[in-house]
PDB file of N, CA and C in Angstrom:
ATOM      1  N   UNK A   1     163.876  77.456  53.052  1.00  0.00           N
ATOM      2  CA  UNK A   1     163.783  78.900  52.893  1.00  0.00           C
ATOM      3  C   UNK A   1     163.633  79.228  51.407  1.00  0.00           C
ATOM      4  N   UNK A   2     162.844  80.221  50.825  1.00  0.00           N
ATOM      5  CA  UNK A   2     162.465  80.678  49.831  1.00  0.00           C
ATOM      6  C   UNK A   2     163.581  81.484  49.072  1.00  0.00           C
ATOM      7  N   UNK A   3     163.438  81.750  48.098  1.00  0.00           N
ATOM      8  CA  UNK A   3     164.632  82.417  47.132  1.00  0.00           C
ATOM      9  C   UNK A   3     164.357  83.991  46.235  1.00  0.00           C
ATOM     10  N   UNK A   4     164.782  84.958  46.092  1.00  0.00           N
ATOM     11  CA  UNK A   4     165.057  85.943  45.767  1.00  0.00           C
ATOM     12  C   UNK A   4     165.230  85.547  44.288  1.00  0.00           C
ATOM     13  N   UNK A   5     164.229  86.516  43.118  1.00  0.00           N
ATOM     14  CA  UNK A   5     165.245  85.896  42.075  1.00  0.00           C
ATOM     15  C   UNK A   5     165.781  87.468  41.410  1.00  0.00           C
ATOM     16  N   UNK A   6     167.187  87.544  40.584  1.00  0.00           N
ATOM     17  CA  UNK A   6     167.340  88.786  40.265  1.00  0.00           C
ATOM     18  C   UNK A   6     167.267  88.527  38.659  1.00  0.00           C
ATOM     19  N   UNK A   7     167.403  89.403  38.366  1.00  0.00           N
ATOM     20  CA  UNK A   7     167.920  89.345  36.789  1.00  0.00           C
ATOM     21  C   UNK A   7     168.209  90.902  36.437  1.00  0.00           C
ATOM     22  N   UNK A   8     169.567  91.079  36.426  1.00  0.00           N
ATOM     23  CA  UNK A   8     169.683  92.695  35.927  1.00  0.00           C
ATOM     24  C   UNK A   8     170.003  92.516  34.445  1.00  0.00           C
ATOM     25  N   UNK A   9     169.647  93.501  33.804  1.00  0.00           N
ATOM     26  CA  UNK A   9     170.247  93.999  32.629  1.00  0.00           C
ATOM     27  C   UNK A   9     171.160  94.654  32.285  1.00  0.00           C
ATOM     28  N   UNK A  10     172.492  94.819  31.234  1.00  0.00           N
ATOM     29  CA  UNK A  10     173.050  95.367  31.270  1.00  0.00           C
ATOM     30  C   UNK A  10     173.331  95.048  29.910  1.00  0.00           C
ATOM     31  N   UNK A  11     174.047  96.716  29.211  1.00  0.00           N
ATOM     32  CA  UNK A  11     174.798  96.514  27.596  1.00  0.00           C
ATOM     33  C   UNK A  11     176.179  96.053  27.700  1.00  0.00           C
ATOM     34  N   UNK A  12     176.589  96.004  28.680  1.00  0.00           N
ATOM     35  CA  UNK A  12     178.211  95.800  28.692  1.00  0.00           C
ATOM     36  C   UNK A  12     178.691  94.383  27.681  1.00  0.00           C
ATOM     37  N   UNK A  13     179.566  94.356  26.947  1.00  0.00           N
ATOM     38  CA  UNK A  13     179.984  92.548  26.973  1.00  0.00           C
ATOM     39  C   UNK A  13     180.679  91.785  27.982  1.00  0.00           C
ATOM     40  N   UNK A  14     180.190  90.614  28.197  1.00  0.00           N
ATOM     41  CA  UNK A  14     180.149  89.503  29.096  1.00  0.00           C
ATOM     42  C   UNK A  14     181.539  89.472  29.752  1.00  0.00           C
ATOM     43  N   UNK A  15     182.509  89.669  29.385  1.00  0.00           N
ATOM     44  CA  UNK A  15     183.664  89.833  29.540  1.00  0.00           C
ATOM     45  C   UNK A  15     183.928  90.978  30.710  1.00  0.00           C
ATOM     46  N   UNK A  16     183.624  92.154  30.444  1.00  0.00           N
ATOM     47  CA  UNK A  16     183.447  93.249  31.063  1.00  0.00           C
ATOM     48  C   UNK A  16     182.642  92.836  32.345  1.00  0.00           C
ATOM     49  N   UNK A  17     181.451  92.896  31.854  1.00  0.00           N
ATOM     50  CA  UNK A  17     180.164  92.716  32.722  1.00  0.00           C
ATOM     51  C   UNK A  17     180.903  91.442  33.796  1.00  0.00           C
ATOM     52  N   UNK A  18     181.539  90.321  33.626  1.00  0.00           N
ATOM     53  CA  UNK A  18     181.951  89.547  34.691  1.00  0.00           C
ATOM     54  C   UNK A  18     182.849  90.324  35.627  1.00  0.00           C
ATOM     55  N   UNK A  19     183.980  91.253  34.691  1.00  0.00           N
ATOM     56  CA  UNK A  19     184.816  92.078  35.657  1.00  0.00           C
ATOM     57  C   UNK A  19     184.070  92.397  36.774  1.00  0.00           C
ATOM     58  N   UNK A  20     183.211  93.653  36.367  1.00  0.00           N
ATOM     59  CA  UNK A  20     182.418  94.003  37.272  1.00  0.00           C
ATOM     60  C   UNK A  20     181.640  93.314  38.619  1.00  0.00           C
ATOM     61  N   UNK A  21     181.487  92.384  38.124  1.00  0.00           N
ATOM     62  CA  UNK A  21     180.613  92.026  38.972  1.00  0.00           C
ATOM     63  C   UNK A  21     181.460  90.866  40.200  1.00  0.00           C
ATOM     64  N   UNK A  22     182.810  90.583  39.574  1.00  0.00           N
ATOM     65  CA  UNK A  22     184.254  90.289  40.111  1.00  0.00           C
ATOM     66  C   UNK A  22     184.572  91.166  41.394  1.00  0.00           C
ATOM     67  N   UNK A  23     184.242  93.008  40.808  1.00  0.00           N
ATOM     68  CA  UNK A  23     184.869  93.589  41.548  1.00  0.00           C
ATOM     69  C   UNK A  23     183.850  93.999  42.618  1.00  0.00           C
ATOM     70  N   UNK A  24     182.266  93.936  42.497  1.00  0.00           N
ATOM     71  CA  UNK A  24     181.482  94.088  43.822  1.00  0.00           C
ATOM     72  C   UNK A  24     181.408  92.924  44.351  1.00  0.00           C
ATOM     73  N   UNK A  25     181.557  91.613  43.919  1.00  0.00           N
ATOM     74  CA  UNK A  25     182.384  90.612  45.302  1.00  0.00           C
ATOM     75  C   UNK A  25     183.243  90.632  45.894  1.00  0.00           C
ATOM     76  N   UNK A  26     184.108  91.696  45.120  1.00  0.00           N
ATOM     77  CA  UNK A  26     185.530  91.369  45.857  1.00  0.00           C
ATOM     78  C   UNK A  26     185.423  92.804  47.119  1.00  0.00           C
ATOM     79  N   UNK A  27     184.485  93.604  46.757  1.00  0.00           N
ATOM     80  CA  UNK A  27     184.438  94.586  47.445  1.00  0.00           C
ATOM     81  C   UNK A  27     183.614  94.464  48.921  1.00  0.00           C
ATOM     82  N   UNK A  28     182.372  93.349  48.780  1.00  0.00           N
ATOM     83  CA  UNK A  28     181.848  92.425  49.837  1.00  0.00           C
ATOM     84  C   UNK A  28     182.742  91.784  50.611  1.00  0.00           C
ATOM     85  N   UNK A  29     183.684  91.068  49.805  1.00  0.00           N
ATOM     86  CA  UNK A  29     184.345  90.427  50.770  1.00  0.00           C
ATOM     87  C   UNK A  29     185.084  91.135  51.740  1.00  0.00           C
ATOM     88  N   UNK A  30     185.632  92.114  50.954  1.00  0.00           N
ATOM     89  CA  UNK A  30     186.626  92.799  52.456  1.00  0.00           C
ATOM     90  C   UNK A  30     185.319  93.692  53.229  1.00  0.00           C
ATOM     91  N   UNK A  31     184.451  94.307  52.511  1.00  0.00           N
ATOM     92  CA  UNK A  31     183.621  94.984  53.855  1.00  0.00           C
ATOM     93  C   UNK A  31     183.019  93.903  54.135  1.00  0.00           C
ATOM     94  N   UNK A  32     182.570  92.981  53.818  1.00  0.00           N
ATOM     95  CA  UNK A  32     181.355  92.106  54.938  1.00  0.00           C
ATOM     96  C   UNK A  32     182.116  90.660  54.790  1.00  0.00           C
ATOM     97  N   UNK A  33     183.162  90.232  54.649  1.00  0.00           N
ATOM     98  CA  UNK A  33     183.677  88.597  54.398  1.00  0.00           C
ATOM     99  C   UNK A  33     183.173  87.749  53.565  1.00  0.00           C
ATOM    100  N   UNK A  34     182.105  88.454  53.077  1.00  0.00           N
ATOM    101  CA  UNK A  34     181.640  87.128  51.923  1.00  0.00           C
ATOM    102  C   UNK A  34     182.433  86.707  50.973  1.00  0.00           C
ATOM    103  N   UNK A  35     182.391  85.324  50.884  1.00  0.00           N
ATOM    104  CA  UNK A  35     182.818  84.226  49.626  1.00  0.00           C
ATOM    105  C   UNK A  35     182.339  83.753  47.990  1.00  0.00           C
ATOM    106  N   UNK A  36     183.525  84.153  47.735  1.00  0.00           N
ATOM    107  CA  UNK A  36     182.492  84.096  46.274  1.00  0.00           C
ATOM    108  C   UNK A  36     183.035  83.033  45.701  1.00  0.00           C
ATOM    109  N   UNK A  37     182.969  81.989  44.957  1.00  0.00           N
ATOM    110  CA  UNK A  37     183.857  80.723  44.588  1.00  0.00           C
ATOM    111  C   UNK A  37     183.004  80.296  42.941  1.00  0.00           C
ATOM    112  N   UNK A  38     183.934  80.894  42.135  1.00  0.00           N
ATOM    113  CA  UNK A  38     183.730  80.712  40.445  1.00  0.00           C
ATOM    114  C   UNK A  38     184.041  79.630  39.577  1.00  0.00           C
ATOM    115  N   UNK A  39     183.018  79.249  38.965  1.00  0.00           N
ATOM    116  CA  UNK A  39     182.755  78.249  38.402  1.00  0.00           C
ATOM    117  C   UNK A  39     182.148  78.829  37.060  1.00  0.00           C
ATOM    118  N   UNK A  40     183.263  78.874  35.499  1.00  0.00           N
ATOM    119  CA  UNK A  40     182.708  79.208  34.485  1.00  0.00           C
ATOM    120  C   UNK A  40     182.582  80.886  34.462  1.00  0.00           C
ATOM    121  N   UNK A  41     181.310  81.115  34.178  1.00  0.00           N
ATOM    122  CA  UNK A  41     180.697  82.354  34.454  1.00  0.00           C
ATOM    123  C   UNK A  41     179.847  82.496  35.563  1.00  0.00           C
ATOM    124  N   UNK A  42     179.764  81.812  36.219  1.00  0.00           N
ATOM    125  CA  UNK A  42     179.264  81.204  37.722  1.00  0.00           C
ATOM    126  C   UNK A  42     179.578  81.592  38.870  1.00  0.00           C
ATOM    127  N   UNK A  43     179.191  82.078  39.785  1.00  0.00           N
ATOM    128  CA  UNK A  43     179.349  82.212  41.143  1.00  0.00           C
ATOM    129  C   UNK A  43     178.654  81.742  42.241  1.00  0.00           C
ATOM    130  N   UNK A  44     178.940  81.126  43.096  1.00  0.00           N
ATOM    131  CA  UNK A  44     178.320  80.842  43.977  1.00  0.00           C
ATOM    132  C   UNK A  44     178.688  82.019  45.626  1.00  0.00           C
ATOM    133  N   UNK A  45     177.984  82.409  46.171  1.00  0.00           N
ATOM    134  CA  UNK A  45     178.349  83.323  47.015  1.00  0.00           C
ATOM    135  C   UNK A  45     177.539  82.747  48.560  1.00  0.00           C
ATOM    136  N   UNK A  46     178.307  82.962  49.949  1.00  0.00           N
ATOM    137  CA  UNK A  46     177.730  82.961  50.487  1.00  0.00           C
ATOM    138  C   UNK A  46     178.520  83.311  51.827  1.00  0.00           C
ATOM    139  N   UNK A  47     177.996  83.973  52.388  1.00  0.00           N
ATOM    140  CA  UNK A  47     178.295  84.799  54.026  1.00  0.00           C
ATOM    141  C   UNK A  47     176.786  85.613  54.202  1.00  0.00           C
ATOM    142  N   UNK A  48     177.286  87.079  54.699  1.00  0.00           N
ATOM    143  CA  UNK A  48     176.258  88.242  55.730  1.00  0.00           C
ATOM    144  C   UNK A  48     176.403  89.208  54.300  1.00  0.00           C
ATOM    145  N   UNK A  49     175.956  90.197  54.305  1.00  0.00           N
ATOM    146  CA  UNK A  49     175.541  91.382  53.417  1.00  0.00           C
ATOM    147  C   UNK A  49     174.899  92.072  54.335  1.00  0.00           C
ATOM    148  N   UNK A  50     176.049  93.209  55.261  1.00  0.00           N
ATOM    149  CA  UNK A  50     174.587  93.804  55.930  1.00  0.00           C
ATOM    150  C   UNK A  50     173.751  93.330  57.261  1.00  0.00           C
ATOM    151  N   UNK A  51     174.400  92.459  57.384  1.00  0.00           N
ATOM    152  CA  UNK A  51     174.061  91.564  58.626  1.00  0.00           C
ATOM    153  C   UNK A  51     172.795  90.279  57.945  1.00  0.00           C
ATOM    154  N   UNK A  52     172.836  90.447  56.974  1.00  0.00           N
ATOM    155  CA  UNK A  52     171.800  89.335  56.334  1.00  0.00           C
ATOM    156  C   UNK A  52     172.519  88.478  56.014  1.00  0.00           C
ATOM    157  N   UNK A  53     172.308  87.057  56.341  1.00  0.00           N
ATOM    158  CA  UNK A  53     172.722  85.762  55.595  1.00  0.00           C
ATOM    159  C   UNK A  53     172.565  85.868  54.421  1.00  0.00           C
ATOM    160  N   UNK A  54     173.506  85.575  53.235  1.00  0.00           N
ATOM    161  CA  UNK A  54     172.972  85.558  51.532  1.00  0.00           C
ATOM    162  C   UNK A  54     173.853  84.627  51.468  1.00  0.00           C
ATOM    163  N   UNK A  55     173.041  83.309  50.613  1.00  0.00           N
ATOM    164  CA  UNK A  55     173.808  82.205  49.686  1.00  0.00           C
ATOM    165  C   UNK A  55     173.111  82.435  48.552  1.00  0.00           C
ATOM    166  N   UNK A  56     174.091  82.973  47.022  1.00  0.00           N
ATOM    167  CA  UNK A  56     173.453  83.097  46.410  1.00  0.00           C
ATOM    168  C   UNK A  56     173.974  82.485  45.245  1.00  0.00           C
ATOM    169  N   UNK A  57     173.258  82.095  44.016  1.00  0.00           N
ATOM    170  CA  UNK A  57     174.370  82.150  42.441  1.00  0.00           C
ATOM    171  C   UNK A  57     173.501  82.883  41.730  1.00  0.00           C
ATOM    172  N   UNK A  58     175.029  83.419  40.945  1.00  0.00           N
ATOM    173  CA  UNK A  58     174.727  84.536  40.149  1.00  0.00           C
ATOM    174  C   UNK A  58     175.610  83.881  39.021  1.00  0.00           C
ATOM    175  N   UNK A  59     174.908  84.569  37.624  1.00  0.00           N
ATOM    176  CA  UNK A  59     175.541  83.767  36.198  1.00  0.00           C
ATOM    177  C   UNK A  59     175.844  85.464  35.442  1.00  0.00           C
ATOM    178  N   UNK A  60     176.710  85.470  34.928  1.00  0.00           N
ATOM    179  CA  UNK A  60     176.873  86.659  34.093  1.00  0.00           C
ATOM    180  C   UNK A  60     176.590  86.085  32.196  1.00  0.00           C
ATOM    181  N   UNK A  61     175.754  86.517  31.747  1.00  0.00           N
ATOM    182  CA  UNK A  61     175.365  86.534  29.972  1.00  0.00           C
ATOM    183  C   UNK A  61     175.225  87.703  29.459  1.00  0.00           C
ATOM    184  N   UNK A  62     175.550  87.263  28.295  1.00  0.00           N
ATOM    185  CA  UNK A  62     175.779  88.621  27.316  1.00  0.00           C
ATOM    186  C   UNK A  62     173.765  89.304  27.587  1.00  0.00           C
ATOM    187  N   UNK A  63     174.098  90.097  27.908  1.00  0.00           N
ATOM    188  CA  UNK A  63     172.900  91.219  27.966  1.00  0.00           C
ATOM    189  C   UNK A  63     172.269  91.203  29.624  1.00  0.00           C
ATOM    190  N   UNK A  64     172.716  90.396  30.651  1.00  0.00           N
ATOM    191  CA  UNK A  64     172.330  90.045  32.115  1.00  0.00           C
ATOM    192  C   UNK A  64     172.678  89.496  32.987  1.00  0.00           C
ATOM    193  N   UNK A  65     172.593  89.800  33.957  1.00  0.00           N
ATOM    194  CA  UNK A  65     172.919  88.839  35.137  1.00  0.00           C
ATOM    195  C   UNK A  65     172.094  88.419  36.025  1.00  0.00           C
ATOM    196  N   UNK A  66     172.151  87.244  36.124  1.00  0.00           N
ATOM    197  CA  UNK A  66     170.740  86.661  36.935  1.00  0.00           C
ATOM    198  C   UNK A  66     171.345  85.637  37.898  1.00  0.00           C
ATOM    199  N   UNK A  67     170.264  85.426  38.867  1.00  0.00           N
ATOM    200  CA  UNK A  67     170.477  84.400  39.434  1.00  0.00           C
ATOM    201  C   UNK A  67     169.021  84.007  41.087  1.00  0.00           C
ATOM    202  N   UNK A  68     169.667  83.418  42.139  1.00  0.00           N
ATOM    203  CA  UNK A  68     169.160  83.851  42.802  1.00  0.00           C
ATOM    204  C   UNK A  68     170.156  83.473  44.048  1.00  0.00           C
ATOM    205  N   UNK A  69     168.710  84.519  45.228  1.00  0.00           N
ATOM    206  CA  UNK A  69     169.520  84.397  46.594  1.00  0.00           C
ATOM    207  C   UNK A  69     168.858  84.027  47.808  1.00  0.00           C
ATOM    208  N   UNK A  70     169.161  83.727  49.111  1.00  0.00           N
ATOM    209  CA  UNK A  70     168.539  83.387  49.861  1.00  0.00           C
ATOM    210  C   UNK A  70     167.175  84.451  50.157  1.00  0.00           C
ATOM    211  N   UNK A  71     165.520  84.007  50.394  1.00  0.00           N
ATOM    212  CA  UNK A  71     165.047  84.833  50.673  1.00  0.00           C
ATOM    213  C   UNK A  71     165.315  84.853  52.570  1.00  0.00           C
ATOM    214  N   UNK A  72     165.438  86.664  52.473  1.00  0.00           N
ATOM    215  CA  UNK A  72     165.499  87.073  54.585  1.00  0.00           C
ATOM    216  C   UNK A  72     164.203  87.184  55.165  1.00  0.00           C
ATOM    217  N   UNK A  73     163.105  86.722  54.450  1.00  0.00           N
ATOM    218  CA  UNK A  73     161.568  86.556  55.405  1.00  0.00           C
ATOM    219  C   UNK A  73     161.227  87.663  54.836  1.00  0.00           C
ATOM    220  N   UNK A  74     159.907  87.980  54.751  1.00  0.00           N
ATOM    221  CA  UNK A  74     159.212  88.884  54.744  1.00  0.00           C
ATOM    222  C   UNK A  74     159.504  90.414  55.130  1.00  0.00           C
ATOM    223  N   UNK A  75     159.733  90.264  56.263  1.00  0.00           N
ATOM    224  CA  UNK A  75     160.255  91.744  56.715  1.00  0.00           C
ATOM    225  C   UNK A  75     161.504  92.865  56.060  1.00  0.00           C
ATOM    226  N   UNK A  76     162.300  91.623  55.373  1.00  0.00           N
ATOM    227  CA  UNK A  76     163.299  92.362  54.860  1.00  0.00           C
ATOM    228  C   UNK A  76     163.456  91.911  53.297  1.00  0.00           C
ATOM    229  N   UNK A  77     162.376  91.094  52.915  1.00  0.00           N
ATOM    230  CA  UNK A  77     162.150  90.567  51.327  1.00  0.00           C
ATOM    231  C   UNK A  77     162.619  91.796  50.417  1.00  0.00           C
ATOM    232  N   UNK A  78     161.742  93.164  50.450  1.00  0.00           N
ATOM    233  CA  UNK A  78     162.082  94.123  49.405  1.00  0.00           C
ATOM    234  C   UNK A  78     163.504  94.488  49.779  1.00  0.00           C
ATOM    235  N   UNK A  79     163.954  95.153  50.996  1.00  0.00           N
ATOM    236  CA  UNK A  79     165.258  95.661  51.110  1.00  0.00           C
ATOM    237  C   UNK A  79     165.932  95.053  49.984  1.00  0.00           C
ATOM    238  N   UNK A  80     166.584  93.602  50.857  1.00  0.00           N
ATOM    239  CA  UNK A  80     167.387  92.757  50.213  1.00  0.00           C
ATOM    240  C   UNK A  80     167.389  92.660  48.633  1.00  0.00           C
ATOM    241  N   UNK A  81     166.576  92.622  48.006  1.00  0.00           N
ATOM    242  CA  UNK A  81     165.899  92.474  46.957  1.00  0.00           C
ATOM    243  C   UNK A  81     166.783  94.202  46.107  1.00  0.00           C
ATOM    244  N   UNK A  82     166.374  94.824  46.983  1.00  0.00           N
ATOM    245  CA  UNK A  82     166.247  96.398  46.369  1.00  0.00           C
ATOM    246  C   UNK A  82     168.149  96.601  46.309  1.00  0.00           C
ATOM    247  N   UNK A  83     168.641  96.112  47.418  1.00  0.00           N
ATOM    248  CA  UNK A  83     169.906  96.003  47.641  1.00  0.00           C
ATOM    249  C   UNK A  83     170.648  95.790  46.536  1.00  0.00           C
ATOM    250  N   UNK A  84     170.473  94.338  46.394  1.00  0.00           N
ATOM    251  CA  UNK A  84     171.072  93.333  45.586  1.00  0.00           C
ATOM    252  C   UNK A  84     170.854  94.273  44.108  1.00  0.00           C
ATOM    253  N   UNK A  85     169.804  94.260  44.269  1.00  0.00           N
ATOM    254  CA  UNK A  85     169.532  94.756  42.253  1.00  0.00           C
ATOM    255  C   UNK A  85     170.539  96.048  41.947  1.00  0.00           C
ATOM    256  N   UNK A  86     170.311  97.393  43.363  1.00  0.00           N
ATOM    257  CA  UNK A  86     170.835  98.436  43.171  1.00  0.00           C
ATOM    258  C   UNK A  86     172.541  98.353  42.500  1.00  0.00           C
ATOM    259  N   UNK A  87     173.048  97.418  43.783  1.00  0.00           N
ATOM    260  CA  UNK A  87     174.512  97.199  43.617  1.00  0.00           C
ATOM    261  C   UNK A  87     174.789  96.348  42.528  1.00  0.00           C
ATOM    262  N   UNK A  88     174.490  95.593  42.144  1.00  0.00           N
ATOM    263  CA  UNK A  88     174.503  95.593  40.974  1.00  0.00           C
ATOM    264  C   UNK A  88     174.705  96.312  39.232  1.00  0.00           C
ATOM    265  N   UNK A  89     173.429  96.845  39.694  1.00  0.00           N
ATOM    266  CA  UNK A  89     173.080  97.997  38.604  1.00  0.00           C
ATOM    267  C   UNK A  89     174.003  99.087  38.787  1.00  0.00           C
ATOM    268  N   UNK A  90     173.968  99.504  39.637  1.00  0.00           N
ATOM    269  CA  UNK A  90     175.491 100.242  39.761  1.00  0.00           C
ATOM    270  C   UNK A  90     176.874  99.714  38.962  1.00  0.00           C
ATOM    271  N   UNK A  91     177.239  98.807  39.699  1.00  0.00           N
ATOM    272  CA  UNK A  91     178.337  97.970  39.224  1.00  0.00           C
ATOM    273  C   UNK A  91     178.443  97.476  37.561  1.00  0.00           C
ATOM    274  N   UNK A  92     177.270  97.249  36.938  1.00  0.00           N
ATOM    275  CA  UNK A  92     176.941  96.803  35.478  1.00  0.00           C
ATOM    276  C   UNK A  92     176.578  98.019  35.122  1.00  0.00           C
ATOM    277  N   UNK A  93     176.660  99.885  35.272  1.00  0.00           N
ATOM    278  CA  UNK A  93     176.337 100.686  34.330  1.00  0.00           C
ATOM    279  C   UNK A  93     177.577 101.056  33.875  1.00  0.00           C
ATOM    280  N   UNK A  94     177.786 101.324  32.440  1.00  0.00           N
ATOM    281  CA  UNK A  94     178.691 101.300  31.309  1.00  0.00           C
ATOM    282  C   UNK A  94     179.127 102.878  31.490  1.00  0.00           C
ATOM    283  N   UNK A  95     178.234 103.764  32.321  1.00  0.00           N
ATOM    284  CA  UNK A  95     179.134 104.957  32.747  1.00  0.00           C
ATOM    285  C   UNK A  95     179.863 105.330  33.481  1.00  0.00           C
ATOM    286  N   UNK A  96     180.076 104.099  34.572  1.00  0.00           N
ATOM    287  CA  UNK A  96     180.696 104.237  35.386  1.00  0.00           C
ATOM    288  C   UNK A  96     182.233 103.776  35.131  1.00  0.00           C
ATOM    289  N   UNK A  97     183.259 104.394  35.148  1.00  0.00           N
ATOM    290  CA  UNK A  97     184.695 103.511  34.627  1.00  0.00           C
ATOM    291  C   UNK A  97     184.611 102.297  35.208  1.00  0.00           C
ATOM    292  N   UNK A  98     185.544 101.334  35.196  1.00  0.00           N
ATOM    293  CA  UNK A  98     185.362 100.590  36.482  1.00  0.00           C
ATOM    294  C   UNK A  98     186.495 100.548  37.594  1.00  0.00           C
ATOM    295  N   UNK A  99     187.573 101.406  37.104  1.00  0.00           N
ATOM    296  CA  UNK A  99     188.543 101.746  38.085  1.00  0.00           C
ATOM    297  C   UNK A  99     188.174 103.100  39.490  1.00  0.00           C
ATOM    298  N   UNK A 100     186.630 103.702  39.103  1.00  0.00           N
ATOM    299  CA  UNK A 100     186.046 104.367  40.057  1.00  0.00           C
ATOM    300  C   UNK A 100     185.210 103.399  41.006  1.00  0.00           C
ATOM    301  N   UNK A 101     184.832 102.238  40.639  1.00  0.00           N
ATOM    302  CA  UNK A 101     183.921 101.236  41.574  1.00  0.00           C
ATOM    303  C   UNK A 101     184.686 101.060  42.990  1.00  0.00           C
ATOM    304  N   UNK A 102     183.516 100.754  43.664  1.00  0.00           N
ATOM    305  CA  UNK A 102     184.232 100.647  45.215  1.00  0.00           C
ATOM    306  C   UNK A 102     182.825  99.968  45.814  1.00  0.00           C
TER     307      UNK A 102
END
């Protein structure tokens, strides 16, 4: 199966920016069960999103976060894609506190 690749941007420092991105796994896991298992600045993730299978890794660096994820076929290539980046980008914007994230 083919792979999704992301790469968001963000100003936050790396430190921060991992919080974040700590706290929309941790927010997956209780709504959808996914697993996230950290290594470094590293994640490896994998359960449903949505009813979609996603095994993904994601790396947090100063200025981005990238990685990739399972591609869901064609039919649902952009969603997933559009998904992933949104929540993200959400989660990595510097206006958002991060004690308002959910």
């Amino acid at each position: 199966m083919g792979k999704i690749r992301l790469d968001i941007p963000h100003t936050l420092d790396k430190a921060e920016a991992r919080q974040r991105v700590e706290k929309l796994l941790g927010y997956w896991s209780k709504k959808y069960g996914l697993t996230a298992a950290w290594a470094g600045d590293s994640a490896k993730l994998s359960g449903k999103v949505m009813g979609i299978s996603l095994d993904a890794d994601l790396a947090v660096h100063d200025g981005k976060v990238d990685g990739e994820a399972t591609d869901p076929g064609f039919l649902l290539r952009d969603q997933a894609k559009k998904y992933l980046t949104q929540k993200l980008g959400h989660y990595l914007d510097p206006t958002r506190p991060l004690g308002e994230l959910d």
